[in-house]
Protein backbone atom coordinates (compact mmCIF):
# COMPACT_ATOMS: atom_id res chain seq x y z
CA UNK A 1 -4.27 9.60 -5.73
CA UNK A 2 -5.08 12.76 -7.91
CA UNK A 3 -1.37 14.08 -7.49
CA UNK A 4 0.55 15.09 -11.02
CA UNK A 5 4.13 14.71 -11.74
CA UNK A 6 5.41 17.16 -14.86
CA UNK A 7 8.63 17.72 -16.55
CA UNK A 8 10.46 20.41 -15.49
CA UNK A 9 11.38 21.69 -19.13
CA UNK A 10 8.98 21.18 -22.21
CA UNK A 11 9.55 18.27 -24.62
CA UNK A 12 9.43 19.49 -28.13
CA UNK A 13 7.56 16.59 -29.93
CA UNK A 14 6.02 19.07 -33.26
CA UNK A 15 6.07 16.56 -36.24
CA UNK A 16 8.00 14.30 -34.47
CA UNK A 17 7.10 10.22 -33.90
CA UNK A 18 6.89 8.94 -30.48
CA UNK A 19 6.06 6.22 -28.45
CA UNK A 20 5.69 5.76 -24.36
CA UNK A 21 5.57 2.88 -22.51
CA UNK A 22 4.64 2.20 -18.89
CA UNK A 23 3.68 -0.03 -15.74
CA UNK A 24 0.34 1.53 -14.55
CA UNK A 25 -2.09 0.23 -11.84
CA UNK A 26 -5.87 1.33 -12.55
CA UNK A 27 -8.00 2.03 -9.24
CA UNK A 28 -9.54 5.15 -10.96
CA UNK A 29 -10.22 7.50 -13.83
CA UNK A 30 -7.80 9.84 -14.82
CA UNK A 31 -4.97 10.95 -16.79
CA UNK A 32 -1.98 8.72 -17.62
CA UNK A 33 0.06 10.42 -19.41
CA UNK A 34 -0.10 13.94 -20.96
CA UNK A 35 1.87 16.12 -23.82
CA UNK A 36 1.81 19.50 -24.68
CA UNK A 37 -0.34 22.40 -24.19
CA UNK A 38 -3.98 23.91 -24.37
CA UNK A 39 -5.86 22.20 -27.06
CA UNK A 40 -2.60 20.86 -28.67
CA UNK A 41 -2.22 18.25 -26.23
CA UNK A 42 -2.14 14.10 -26.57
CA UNK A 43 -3.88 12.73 -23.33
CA UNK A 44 -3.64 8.91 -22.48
CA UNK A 45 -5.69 8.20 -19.71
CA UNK A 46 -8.59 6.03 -17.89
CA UNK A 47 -12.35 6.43 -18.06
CA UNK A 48 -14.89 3.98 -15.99
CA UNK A 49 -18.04 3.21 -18.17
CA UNK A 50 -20.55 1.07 -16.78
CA UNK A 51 -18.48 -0.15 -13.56
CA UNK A 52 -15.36 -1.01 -15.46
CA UNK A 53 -12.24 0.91 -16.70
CA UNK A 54 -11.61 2.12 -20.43
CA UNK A 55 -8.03 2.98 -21.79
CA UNK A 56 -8.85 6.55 -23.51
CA UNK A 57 -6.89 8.66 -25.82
CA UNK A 58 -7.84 12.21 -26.27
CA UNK A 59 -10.93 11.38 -24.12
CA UNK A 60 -12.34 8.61 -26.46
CA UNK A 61 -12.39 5.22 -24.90
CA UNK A 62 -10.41 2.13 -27.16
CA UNK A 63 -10.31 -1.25 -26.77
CA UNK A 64 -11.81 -3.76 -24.01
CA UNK A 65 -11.55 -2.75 -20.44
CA UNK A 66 -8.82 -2.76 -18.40
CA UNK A 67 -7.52 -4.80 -15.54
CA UNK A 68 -8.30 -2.90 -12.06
CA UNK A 69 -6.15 -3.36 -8.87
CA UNK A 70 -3.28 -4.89 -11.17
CA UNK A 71 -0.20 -4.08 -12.50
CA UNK A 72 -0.40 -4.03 -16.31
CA UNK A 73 2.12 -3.08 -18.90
CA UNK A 74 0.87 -0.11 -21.60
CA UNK A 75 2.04 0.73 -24.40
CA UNK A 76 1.47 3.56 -26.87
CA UNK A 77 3.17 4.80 -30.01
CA UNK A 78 2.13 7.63 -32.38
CA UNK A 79 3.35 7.65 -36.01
CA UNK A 80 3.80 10.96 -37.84
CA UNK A 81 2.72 11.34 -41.48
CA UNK A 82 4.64 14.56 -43.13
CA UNK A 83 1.23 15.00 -45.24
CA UNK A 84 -1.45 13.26 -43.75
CA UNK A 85 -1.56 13.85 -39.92
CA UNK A 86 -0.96 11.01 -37.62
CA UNK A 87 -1.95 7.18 -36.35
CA UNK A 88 -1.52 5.21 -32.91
CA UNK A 89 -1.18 2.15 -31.84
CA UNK A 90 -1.66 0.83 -28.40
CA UNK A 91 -1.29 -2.27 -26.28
CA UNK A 92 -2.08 -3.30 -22.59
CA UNK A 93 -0.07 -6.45 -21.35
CA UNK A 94 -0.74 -8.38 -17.80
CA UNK A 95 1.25 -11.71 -17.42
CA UNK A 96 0.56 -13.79 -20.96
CA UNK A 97 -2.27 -11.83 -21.91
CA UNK A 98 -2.00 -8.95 -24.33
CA UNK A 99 -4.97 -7.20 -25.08
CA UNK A 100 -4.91 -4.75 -28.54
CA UNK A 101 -6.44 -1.50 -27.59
CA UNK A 102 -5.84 0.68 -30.94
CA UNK A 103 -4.00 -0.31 -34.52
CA UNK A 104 -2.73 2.71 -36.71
CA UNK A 105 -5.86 4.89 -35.83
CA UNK A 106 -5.98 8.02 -37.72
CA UNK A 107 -5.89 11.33 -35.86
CA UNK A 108 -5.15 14.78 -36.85
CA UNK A 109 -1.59 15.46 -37.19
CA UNK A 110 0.27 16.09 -33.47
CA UNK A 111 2.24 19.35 -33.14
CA UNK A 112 2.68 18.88 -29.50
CA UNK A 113 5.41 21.09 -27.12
CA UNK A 114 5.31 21.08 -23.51
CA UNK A 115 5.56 19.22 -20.67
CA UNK A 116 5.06 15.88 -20.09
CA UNK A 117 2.73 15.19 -17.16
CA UNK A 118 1.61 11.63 -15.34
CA UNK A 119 -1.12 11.32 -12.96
CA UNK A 120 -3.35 14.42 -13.60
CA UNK A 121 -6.85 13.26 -11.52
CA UNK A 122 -5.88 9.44 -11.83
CA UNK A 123 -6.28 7.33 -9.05
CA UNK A 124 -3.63 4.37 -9.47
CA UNK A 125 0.13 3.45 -9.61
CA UNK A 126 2.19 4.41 -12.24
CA UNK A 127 6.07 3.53 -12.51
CA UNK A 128 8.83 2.70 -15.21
CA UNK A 129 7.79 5.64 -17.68
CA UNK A 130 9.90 5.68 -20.77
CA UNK A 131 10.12 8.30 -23.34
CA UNK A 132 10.96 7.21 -26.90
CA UNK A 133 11.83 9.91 -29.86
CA UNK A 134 10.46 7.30 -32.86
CA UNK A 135 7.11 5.56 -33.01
CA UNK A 136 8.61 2.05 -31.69
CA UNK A 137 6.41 -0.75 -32.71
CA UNK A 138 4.27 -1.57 -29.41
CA UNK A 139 4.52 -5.42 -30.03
CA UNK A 140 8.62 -4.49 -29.99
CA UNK A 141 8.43 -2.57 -26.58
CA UNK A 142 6.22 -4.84 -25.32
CA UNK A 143 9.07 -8.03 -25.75
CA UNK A 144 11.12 -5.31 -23.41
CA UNK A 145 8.89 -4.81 -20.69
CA UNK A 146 10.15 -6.61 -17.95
CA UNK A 147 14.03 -5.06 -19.02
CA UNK A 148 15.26 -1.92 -17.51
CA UNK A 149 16.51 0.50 -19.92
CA UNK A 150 20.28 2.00 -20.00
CA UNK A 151 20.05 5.81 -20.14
CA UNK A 152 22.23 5.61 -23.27
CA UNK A 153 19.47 3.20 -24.89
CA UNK A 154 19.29 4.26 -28.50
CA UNK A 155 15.92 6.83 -29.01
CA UNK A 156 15.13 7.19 -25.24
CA UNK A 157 14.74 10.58 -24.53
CA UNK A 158 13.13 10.76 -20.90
CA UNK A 159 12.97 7.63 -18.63
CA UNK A 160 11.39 8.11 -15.26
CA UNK A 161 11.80 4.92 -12.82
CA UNK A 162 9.82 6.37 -9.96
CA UNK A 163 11.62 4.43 -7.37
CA UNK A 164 12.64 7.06 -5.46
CA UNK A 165 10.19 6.27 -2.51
CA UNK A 166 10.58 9.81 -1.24
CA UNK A 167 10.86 13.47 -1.66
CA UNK A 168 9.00 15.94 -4.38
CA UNK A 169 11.20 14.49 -7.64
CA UNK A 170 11.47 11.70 -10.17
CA UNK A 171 14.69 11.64 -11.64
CA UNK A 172 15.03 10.74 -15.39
CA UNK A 173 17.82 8.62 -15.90
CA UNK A 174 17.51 9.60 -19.80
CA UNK A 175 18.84 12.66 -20.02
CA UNK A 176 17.99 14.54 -16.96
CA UNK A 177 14.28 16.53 -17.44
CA UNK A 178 13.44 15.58 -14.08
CA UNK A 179 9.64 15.61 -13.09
CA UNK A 180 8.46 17.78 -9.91
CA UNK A 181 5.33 15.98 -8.17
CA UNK A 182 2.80 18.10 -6.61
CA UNK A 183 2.65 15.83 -3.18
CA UNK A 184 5.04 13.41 -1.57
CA UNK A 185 2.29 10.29 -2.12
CA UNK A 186 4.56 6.97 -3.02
CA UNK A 187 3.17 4.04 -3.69
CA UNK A 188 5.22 1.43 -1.78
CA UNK A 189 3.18 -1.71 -1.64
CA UNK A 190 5.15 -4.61 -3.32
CA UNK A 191 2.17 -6.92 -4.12
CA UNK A 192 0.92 -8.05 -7.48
């Protein structure tokens, strides 16, 4: 609970398209997943509102509310405009269900460097974190979601299993920007 996992190196995502896609289990508010630095920063996270949980981007809640206590599939992409700025899309997934939580919204454009960080204040369960360097549709990652990617899959640049079950480091079996967690909490429990 509350502990943060970053990148050792920065991720240089200025003007760049992206997309992320995840396995997260809400018990809690906090932050997801995190890019870049000081008020250049995308923030993907959790915020409860009136007893139930809220996907949030940038601190604004979208969509219904999410599943607590259950593994659900999210994912997120962020399409760069050379001109115009930028637009997300973003999807939650839990058995048949998919839920729309954002289409193309408009936000200023992204010019985001730094590290990646998962887990900042969240309370919840967060494995299978993949890294993509184009803004993959989400309805395309989402047919993909129960796969597990090759670290030569084409446009992954940072894929963190967190299966590890011990020690201080997720290894990224992309291309090696290994994230450091600030406490040895795994979350081992196999149920659904």
């Amino acid at each position: 609970e509350g502990a943060v996992a970053k990148t050792e190196a920065n991720i240089n995502l200025i003007g760049k398209s992206f997309a992320v896609d995840m396995w997260v289990r809400v018990s809690g508010e906090g932050t997801i997943f995190s890019h870049g630095n000081g008020t250049n920063k995308i923030a993907l996270g959790v915020k409860k509102i009136d007893g139930q949980y809220y996907f949030t981007v940038n601190g604004k809640e979208r969509g219904n509310p999410l599943p607590a206590d259950k593994w659900i599939y999210i994912a997120f992409n962020l399409e760069q405009d050379n001109t115009e700025g930028s637009c997300f899309s973003a999807i939650y997934a839990i058995d048949d269900i998919t839920e729309v939580l954002a289409t193309a919204v408009a936000i200023e454009r992204y010019e985001g460097n730094g590290v990646v960080a998962l887990g900042d204040g969240f309370t919840g369960a967060i494995h299978e974190v993949a890294l993509w360097d184009e803004a993959i549709d989400v309805t395309t990652l989402q047919a993909q979601m129960y796969d597990t990617k090759m670290p030569t899959t084409e446009h992954l640049i940072g894929y963190w299993k967190f299966n590890e079950g011990n020690g201080t480091q997720a290894k990224d079996v992309a291309r090696n920007r290994h994230m450091n967690l600030s406490s040895t909490s795994w979350y081992l429990n196999n149920k659904n």
